[in-house]
Protein backbone atom coordinates (compact mmCIF):
# COMPACT_ATOMS: atom_id res chain seq x y z
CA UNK A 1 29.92 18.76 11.47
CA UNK A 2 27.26 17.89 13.65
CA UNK A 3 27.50 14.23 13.22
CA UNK A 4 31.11 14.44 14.17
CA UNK A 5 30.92 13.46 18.00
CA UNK A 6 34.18 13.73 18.65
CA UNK A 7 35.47 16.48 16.95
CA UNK A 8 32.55 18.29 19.05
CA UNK A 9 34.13 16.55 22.29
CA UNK A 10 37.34 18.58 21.11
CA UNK A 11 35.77 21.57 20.55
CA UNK A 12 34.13 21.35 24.11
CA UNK A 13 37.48 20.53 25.84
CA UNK A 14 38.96 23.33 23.93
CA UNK A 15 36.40 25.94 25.56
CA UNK A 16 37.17 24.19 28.88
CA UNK A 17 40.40 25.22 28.89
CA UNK A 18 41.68 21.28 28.53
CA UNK A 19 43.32 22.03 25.46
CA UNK A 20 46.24 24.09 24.35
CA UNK A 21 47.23 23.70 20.74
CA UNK A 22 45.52 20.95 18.24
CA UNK A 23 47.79 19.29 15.86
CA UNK A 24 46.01 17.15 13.14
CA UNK A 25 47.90 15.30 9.76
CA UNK A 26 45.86 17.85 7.17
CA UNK A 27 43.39 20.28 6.34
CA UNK A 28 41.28 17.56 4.64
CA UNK A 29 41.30 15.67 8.50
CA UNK A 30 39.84 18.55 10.18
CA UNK A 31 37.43 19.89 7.92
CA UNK A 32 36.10 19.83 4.37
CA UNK A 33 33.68 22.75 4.34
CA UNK A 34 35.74 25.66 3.82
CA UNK A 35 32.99 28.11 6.19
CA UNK A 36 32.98 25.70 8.94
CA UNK A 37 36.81 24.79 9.03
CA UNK A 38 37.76 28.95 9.24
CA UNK A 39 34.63 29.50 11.99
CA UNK A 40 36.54 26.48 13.80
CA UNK A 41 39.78 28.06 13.48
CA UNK A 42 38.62 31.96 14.00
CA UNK A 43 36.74 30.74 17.34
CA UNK A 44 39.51 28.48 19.04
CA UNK A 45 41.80 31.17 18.12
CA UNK A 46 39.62 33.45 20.33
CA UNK A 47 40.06 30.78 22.67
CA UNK A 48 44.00 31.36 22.48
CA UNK A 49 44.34 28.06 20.95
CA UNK A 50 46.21 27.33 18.05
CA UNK A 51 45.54 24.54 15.50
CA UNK A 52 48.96 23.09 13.63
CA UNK A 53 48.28 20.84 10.71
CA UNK A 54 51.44 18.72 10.01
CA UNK A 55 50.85 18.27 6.03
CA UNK A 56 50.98 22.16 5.27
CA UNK A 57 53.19 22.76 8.34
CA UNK A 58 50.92 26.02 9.41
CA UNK A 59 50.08 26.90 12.64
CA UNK A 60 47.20 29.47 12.89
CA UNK A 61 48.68 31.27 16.05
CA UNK A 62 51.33 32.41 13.72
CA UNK A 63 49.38 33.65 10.62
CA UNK A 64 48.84 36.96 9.91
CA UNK A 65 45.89 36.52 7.60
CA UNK A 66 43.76 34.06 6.28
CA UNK A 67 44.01 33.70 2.79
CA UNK A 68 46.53 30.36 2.52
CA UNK A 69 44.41 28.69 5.05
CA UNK A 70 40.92 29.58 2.95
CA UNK A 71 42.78 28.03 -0.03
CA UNK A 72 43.69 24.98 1.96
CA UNK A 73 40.42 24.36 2.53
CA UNK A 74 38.53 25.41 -0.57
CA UNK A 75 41.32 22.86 -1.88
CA UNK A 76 39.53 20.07 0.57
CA UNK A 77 36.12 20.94 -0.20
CA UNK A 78 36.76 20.47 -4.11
CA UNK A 79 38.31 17.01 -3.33
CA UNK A 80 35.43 16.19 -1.45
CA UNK A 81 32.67 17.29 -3.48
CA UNK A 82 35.05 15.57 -6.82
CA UNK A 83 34.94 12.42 -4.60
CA UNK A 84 31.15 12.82 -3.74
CA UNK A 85 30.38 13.29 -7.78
CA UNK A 86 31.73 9.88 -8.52
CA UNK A 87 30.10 7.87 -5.96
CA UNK A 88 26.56 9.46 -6.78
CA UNK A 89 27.80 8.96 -10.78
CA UNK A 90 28.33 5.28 -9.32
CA UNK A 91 25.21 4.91 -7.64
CA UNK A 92 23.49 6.24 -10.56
CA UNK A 93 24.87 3.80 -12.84
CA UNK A 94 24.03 1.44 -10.67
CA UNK A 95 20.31 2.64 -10.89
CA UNK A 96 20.59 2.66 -14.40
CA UNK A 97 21.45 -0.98 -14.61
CA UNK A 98 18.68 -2.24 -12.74
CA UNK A 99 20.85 -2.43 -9.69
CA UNK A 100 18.65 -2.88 -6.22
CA UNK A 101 19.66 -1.73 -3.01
CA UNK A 102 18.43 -3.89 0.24
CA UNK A 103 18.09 -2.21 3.85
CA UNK A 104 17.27 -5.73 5.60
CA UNK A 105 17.35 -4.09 8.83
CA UNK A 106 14.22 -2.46 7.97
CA UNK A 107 12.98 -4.28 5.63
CA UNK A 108 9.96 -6.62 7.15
CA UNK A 109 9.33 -9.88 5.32
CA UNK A 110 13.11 -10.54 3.99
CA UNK A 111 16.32 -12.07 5.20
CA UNK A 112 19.62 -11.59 3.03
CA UNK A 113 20.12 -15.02 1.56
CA UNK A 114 23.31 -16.96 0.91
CA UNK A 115 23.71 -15.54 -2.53
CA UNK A 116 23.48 -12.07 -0.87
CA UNK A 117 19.51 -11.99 -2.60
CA UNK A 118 16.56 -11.30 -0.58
CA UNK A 119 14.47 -14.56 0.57
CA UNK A 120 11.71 -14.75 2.16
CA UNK A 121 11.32 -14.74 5.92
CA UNK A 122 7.83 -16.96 6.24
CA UNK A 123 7.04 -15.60 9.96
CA UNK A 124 7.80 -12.24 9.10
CA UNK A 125 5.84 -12.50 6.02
CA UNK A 126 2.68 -13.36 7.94
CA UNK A 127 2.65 -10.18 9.63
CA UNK A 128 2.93 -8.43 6.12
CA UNK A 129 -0.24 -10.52 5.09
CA UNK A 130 -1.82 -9.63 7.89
CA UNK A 131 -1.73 -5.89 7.51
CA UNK A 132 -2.66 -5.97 3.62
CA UNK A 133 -5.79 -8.08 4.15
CA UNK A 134 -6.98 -6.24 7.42
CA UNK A 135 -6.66 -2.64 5.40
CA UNK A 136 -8.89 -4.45 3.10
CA UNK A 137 -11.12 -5.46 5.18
CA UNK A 138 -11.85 -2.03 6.37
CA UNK A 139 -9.37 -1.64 9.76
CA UNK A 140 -8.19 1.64 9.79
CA UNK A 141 -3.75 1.90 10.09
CA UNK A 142 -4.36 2.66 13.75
CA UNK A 143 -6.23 -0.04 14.62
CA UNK A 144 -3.74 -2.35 12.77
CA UNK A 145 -1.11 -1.02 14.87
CA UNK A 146 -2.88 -1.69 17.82
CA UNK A 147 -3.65 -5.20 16.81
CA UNK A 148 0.08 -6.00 15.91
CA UNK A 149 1.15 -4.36 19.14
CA UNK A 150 -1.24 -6.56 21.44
CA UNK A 151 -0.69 -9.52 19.86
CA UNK A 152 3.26 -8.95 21.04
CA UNK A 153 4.53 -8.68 17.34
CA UNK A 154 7.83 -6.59 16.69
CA UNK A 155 8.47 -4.13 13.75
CA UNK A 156 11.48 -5.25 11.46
CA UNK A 157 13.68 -3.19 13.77
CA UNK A 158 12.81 -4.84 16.83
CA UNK A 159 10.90 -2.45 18.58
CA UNK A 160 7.39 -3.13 20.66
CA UNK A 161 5.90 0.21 19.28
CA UNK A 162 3.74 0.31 15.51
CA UNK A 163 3.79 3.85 14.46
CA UNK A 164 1.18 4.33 11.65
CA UNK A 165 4.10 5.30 8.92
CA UNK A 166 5.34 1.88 9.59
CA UNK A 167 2.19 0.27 8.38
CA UNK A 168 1.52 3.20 5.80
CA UNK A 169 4.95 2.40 4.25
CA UNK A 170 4.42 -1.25 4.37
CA UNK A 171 1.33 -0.83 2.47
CA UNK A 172 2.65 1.66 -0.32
CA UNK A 173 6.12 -0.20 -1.09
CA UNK A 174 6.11 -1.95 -4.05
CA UNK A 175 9.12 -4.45 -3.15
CA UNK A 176 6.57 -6.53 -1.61
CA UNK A 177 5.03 -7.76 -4.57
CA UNK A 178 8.87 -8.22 -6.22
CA UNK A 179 9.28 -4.80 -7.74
CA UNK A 180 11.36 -1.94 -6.71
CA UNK A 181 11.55 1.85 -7.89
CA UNK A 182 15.10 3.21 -7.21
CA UNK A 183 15.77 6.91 -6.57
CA UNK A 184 13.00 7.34 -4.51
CA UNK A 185 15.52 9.68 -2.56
CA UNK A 186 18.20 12.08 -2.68
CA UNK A 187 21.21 13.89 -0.72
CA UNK A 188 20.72 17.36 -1.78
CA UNK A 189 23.37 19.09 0.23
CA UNK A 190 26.58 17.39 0.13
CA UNK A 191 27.93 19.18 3.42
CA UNK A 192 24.83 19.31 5.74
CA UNK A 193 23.44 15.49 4.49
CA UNK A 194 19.80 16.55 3.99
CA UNK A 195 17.59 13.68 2.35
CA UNK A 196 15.07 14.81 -0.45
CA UNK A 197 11.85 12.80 -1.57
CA UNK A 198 12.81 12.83 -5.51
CA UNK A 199 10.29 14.84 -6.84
CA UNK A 200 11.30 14.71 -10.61
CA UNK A 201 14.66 16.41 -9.79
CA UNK A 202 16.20 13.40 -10.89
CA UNK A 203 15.42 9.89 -12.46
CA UNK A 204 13.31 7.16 -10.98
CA UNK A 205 13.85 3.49 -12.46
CA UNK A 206 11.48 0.93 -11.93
CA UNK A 207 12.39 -2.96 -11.76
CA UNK A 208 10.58 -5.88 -12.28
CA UNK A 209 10.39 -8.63 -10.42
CA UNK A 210 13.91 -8.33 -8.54
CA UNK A 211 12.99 -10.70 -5.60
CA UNK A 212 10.06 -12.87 -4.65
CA UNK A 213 6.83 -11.43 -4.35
CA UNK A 214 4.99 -11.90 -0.99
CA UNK A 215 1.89 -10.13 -1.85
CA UNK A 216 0.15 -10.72 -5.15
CA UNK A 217 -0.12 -7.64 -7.42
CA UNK A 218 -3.93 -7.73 -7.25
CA UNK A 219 -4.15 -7.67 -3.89
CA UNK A 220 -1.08 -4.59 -3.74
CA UNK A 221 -3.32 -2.63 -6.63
CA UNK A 222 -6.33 -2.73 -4.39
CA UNK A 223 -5.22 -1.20 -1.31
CA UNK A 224 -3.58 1.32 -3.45
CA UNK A 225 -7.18 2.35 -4.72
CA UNK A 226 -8.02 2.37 -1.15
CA UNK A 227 -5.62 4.38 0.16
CA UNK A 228 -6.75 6.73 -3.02
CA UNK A 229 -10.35 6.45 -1.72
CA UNK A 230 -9.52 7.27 1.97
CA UNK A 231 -7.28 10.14 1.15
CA UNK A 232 -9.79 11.53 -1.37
CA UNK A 233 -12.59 11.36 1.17
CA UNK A 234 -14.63 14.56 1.40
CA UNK A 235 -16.30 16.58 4.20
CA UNK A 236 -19.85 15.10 5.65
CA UNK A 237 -20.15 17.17 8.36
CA UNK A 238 -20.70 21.15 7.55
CA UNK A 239 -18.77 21.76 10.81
CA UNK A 240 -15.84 20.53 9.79
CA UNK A 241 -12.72 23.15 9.49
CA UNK A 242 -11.40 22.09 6.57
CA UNK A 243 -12.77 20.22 3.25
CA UNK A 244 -11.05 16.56 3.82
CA UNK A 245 -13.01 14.13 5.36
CA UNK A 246 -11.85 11.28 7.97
CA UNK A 247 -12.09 7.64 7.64
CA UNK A 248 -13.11 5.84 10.20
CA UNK A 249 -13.14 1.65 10.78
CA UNK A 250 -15.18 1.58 13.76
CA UNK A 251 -18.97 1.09 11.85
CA UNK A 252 -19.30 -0.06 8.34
CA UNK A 253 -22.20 2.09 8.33
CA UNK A 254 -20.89 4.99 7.99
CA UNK A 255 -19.70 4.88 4.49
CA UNK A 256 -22.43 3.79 2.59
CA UNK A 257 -25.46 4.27 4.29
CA UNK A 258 -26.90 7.68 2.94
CA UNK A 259 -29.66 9.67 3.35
CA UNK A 260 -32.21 9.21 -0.14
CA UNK A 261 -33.44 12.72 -0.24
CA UNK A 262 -30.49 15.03 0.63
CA UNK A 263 -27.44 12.66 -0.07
CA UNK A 264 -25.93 12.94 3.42
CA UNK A 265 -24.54 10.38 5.19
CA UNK A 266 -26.39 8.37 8.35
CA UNK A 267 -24.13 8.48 11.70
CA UNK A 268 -24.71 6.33 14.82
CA UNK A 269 -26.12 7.69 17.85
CA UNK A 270 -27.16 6.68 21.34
CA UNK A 271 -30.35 7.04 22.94
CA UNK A 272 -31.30 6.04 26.78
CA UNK A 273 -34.59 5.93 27.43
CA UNK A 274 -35.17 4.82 31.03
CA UNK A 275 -31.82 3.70 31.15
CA UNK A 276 -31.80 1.41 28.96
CA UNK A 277 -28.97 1.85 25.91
CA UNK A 278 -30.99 2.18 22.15
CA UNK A 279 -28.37 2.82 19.54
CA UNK A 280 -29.84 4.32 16.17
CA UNK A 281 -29.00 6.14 12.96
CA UNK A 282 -30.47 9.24 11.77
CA UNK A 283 -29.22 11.68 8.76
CA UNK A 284 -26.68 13.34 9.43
CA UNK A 285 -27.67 16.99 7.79
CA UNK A 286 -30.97 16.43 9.48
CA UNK A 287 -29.31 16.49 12.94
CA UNK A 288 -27.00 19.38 12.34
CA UNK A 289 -29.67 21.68 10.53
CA UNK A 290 -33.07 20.32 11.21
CA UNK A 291 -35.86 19.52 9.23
CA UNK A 292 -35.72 22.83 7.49
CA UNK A 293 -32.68 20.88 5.11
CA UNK A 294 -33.83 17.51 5.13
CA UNK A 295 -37.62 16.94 6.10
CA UNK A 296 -38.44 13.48 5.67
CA UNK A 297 -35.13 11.59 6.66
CA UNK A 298 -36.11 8.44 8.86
CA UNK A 299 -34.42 7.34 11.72
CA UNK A 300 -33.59 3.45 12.18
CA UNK A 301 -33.00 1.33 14.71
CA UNK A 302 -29.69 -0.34 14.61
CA UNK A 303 -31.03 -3.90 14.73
CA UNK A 304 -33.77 -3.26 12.01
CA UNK A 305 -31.16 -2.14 9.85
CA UNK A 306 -28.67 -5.08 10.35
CA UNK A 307 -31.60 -7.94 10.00
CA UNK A 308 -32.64 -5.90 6.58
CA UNK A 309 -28.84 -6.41 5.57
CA UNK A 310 -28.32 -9.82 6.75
CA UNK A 311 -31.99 -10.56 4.11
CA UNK A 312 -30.78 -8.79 1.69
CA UNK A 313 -27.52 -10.63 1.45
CA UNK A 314 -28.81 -13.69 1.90
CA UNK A 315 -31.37 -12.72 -1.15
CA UNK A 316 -28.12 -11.78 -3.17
CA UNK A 317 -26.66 -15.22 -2.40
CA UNK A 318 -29.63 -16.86 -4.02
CA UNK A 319 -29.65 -15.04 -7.44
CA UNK A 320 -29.19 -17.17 -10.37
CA UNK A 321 -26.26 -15.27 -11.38
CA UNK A 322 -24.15 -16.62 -7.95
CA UNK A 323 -25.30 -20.25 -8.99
CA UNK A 324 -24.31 -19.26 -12.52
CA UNK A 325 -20.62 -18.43 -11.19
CA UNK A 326 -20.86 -21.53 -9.06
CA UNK A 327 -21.88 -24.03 -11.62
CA UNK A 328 -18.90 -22.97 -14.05
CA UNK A 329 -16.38 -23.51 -11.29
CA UNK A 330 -18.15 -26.88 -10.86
CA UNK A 331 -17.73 -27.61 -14.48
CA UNK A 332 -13.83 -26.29 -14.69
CA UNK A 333 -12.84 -28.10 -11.84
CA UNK A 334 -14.36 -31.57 -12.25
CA UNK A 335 -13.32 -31.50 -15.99
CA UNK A 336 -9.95 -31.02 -15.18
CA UNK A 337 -9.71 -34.42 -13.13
CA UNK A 338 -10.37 -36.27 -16.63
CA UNK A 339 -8.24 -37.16 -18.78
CA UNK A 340 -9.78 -35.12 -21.30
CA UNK A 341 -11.21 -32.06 -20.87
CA UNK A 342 -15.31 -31.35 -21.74
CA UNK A 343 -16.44 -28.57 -23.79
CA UNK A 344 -18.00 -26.13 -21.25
CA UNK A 345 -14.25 -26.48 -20.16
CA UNK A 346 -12.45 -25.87 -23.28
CA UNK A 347 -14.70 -22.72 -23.96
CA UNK A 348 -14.17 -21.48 -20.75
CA UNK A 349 -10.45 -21.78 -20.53
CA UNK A 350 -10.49 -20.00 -24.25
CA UNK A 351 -12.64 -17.60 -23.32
CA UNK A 352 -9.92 -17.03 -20.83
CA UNK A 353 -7.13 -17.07 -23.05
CA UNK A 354 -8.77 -14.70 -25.31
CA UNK A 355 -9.38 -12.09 -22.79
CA UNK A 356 -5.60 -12.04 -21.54
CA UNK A 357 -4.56 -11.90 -25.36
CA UNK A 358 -6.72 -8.40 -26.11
CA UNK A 359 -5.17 -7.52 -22.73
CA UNK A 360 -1.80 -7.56 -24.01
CA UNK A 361 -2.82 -5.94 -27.47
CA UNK A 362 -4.09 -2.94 -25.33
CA UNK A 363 -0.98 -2.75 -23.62
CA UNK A 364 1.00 -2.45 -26.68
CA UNK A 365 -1.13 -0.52 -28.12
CA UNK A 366 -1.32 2.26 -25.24
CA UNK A 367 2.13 2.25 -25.35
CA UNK A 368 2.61 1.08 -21.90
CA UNK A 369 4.38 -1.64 -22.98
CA UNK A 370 6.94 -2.36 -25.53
CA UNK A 371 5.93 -5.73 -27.49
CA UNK A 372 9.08 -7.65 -27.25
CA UNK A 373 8.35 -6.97 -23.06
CA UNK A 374 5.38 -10.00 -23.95
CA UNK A 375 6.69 -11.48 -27.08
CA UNK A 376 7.05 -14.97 -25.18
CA UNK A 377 3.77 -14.60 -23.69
CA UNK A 378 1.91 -13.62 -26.90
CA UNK A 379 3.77 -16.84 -28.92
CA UNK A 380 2.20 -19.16 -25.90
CA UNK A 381 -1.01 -17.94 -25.92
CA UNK A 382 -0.96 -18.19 -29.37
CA UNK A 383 0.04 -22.14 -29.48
CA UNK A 384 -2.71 -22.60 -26.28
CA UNK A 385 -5.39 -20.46 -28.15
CA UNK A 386 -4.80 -22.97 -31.25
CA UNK A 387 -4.96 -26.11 -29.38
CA UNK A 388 -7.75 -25.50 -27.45
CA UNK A 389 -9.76 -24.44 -30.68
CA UNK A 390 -8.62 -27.98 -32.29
CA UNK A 391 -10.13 -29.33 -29.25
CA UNK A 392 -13.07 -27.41 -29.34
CA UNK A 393 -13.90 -28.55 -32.90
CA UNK A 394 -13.14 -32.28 -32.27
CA UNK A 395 -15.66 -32.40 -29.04
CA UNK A 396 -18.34 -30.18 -30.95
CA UNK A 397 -18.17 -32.64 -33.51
CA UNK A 398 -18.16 -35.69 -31.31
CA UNK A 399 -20.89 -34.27 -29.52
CA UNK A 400 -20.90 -36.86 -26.70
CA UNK A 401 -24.58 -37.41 -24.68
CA UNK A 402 -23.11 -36.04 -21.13
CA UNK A 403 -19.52 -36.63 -20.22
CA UNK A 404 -19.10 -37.65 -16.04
CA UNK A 405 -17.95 -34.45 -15.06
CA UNK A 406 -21.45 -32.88 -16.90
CA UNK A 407 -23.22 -35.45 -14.80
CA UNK A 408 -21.33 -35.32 -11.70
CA UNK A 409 -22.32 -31.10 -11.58
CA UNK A 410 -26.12 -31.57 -12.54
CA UNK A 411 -26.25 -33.74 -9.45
CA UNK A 412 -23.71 -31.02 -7.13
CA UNK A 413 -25.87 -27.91 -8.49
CA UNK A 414 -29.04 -29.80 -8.14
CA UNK A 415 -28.27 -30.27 -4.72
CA UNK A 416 -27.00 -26.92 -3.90
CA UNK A 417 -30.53 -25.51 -5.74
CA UNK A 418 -32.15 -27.41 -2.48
CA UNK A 419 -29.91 -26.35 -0.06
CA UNK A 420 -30.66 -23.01 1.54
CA UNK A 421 -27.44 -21.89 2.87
CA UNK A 422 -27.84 -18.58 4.85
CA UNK A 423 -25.77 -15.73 6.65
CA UNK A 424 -27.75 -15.21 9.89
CA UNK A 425 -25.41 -12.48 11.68
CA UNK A 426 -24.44 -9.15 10.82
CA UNK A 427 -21.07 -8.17 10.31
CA UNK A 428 -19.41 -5.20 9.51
CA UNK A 429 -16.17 -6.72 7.87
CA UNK A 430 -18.88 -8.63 5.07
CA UNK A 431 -20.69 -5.51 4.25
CA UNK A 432 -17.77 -3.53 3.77
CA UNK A 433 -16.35 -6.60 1.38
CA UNK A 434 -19.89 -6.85 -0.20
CA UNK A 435 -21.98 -3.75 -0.49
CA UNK A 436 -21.17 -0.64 -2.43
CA UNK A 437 -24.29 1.53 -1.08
CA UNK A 438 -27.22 1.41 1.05
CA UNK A 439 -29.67 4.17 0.23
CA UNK A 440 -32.24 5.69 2.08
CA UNK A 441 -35.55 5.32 0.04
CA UNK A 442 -38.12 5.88 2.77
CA UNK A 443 -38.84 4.99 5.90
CA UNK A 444 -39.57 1.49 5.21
CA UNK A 445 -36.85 0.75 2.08
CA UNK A 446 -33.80 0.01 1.46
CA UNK A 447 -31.95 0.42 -1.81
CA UNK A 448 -28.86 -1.83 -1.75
CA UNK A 449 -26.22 -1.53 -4.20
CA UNK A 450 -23.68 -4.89 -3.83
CA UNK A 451 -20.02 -3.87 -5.59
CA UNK A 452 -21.15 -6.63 -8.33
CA UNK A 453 -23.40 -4.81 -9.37
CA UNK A 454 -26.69 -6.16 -8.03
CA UNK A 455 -29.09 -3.65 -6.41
CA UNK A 456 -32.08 -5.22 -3.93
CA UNK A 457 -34.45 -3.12 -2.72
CA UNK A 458 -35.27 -4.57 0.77
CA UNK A 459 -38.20 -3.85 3.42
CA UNK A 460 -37.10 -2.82 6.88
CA UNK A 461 -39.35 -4.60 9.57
CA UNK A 462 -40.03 -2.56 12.24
């Protein structure tokens, strides 16, 4: 009823005195809700206003009680709600079949193409990109939005103004990688139109690979595990009111660098000494509870702290395990511009195939996955897996001196061994891609943990 404008505009006339008698075709025209059509009724005849429906040829001036007019419109309810059931059995069948519903008018990144499918809007798409890879890189949804909204770019709807469930959507909907889960929603009242987030009350379906992707599905798993991580963060401070902690962008320091003796985290503060701005970071127990917590925290200076970083990824840079990494990609790369590949490149690319193929089996096997889902893909890896090992064999037993591409990357990886390539800047959107932890050892060490892996312990110069 309330999204009826005009029959409110009637209503409203009618208590205005600008209307004497209604006359409408049917019951079903002027209401199917059998409570609301005989409160209509009951108050206008208050009013001294009679309503006269043609079909049923009843006027409710002249009745003397209500009971054919309830069954007139418990009558129009039932058609209704019978009418309702078979376009939700419709839509549900639709579901069923794999079916995909597209709101284009909201929906950021897509146009409706000629064959009524979604394609690909490149400029639109850009701004898509850009929000995944700046979540990644540690901006925070409100700092996206203000990004998008002083760079002058409009939501999908046209508007000026990012609200952070715009982005948070964006970033949680699977269509973007060519996916969609249908039945995310549901009408639960047929009369008042109130949407439900399906909860289990009724079937979700999930499709593969309905449209084209626009984000990869490594990239979309990834800020899904961040998302995870910022919603699962947990109180620092013990003043906090409640036991869910806050992300914040603004210093990558705050994450991971943590106290070594009581576990806390370090926070930023600001000191001025005869004016003159020192910014430094102490533990964060220690300056809400003293010394009698945590005794032998240290307090840094903001610029020892980034030069210790900036050394110790530089230091990371020139492990032998980078130049490991480095001189494979050398080898796969050059090898492929033969004609034939070499054997560090047929053992690399198995190695590869291999992998995928006990990836699959554990699929299967988990019983995430039916078989014939990857019966295509397990027959090719198969025939690559084969070849590749007939390869393999003929080359071993070949056993050429050194092939060009073998020469060609002794010379590139003796030259990068010479080559001293360095970072010589801190920057907080590197450390949050590259370290894991920084802890506290004492005040004069470092214990950095890198998210490959590698821990350095480095000396802070005072």
């Amino acid at each position: 009823m309330k999204k009826r404008k005009e029959f409110l505009k009637l209503i409203a006339d009618c208590k205005k005195g600008k209307v004497d008698l209604v006359i409408t075709k049917s019951v079903t025209r002027f209401a199917r809700n059998t409570v609301e059509g005989l409160q209509t009724v009951r108050q206008l005849k208050n009013l001294g206003i009679g309503i006269y429906f043609e079909k049923e040829n009843v006027n409710t001036l002249n009745m003397d009680n209500e009971m054919l007019l309830t069954f007139f419109f418990t009558q129009a309810q039932a058609e209704c709600e019978s009418l309702s059931g078979n376009v939700k059995w419709g839509h549900r069948k639709n579901f069923q079949d794999g079916k995909v519903y597209y709101h284009y008018d909201s929906f950021l990144g897509y146009r409706k193409g000629e064959d009524g499918q979604p394609v690909i809007d490149e400029e639109q798409a850009k701004i898509v990109r850009r929000i995944y890879s700046q979540y990644l890189m540690g901006y925070s949804v409100r700092k996206i939005c203000t990004g998008l909204e002083g760079d002058g770019i409009r939501t999908a709807r046209g508007t000026s103004e990012w609200h952070d469930s715009t982005v948070q959507g964006i970033l949680r909907n699977e269509k973007y990688i060519g996916d969609a889960i249908l039945q995310k929603t549901y009408v639960a009242d047929l009369f008042n139109h109130q949407t439900k987030k399906n909860m289990g009350e009724l079937p979700k379906y999930y499709v593969h690979d309905c449209h084209p992707a626009i984000i990869d599905r490594a990239t979309f798993q990834k800020v899904q595990e961040e998302i995870a991580r910022r919603a699962g963060k947990r109180k620092t401070s013990s003043r906090a009111k409640t036991e869910l902690g806050k992300y914040s962008s603004k210093y990558a320091l705050s994450e991971i660098l943590i106290c070594g003796e009581c576990g806390s985290p370090y926070r930023r503060q600001t000191y001025m000494p005869k004016g003159e701005k020192i910014y430094v970071w102490r533990c964060l127990n220690r300056m809400e509870n003293g010394k009698r917590i945590c005794k032998n925290s240290p307090t840094f200076k903001e610029d020892a702290l980034h030069n210790a970083i900036v050394v110790a990824m530089n230091e990371m840079f020139s492990q032998q395990a980078a130049r490991d990494v480095l001189r494979e990609s050398i080898t796969a790369v050059l090898a492929a511009a033969q004609p034939e590949m070499s054997l560090p490149a047929v053992k690399s690319k198995l190695a590869a195939l291999e992998a995928r193929y006990k990836d699959l089996l554990d699929l299967v096997i988990a019983d995430s996955a039916r078989y014939e889902d990857f019966e295509d893909e397990f027959r090719t890896t198969n025939e690559k897996m084969a070849g590749l090992r007939s390869l393999q064999t003929k080359l071993e037993l070949e056993q050429p001196s050194a092939s060009e591409p073998d020469r060609r990357m002794e010379q590139i990886a003796s030259t990068i061994e010479q080559t001293d390539a360095s970072i010589t800047d801190y920057d907080d959107i590197r450390t949050r891609q590259l370290i894991s932890t920084i802890k506290v050892l004492d005040k004069e060490t470092l214990l950095i943990r890198f998210k490959d892996g590698m821990e350095i312990t480095q000396h802070i110069e005072k």
